[in-house]
C-alpha atoms as a PDB file:
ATOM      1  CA  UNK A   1       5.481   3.248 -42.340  1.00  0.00           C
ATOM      2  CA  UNK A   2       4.192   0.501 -39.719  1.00  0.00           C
ATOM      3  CA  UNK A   3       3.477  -2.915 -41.222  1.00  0.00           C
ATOM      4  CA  UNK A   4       0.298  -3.101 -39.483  1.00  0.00           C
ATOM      5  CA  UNK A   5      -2.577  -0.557 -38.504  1.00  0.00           C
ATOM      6  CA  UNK A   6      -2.453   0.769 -34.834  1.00  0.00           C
ATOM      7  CA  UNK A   7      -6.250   1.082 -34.050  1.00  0.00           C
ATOM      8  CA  UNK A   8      -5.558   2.490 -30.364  1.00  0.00           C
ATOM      9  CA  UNK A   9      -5.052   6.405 -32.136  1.00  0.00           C
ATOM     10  CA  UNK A  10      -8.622   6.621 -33.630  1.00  0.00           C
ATOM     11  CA  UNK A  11     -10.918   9.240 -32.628  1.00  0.00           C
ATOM     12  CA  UNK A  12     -14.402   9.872 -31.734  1.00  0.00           C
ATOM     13  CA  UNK A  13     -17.089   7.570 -30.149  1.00  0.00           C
ATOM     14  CA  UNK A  14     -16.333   4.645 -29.263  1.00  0.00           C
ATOM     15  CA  UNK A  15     -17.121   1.713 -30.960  1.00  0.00           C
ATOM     16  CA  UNK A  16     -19.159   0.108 -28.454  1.00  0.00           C
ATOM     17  CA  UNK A  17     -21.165   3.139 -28.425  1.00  0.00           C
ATOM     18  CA  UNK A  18     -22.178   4.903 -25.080  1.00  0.00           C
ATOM     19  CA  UNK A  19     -24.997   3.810 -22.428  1.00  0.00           C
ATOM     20  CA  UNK A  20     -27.046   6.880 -21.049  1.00  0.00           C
ATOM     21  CA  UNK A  21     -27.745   6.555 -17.504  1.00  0.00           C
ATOM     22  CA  UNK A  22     -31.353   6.370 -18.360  1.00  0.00           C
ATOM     23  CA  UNK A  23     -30.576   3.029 -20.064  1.00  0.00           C
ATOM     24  CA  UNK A  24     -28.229   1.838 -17.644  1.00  0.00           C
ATOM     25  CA  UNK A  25     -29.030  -0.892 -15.260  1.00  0.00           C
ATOM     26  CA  UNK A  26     -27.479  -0.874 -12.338  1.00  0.00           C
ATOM     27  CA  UNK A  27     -29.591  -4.011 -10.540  1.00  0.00           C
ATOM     28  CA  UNK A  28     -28.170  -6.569 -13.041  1.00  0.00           C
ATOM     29  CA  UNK A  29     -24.716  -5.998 -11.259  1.00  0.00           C
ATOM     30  CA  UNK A  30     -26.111  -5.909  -8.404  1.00  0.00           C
ATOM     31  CA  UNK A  31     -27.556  -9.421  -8.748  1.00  0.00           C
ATOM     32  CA  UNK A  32     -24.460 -10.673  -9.756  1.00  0.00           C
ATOM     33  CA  UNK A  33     -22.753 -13.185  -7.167  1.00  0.00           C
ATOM     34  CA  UNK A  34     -19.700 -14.867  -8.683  1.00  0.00           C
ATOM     35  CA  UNK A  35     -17.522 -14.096  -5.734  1.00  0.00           C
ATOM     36  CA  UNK A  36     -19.535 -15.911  -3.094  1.00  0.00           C
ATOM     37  CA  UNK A  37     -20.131 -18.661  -5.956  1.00  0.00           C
ATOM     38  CA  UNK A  38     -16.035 -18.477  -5.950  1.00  0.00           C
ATOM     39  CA  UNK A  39     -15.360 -19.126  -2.443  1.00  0.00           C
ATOM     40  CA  UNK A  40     -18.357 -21.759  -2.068  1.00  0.00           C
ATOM     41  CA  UNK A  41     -16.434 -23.598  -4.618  1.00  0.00           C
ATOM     42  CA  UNK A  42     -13.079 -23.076  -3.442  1.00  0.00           C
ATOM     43  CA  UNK A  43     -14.395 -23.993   0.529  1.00  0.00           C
ATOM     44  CA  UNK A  44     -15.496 -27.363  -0.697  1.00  0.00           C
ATOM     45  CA  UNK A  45     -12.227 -28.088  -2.829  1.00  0.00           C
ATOM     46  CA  UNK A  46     -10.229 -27.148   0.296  1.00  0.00           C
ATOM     47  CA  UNK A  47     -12.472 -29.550   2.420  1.00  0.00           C
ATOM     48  CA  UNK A  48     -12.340 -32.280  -0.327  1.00  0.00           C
ATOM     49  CA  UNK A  49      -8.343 -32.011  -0.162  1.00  0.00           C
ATOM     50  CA  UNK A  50      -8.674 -32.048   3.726  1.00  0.00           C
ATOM     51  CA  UNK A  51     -10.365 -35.182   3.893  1.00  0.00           C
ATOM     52  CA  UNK A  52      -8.737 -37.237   1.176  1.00  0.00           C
ATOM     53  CA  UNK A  53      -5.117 -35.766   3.434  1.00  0.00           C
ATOM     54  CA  UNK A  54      -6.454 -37.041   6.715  1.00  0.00           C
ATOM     55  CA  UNK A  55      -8.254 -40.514   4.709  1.00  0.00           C
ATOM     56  CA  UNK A  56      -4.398 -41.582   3.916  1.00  0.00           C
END
């Protein structure tokens, strides 16, 4: 016998339960922007690094 409980062989639903698509929401992903928010950020690192390289 295992010394600990393997959880991944369980059966049924889910834990986290199931979303109809009646309940679903779609337009909250679609609002969701965090990889232009990511390469805003990482554009004005790069320029940051540019200008403290070219200040020396």
């Amino acid at each position: 016998m295992s010394r600990f409980q393997d959880d991944d062989d369980w059966v049924g639903t889910p834990p986290e339960g199931r979303y109809t698509r009646d309940r679903a929401k779609p337009e909250f992903w679609w609002r969701q922007r965090p990889v232009g928010i990511a390469a805003a950020g990482l554009l004005i690192v790069i320029v940051v690094i540019v200008v403290i390289a070219l200040a020396h």
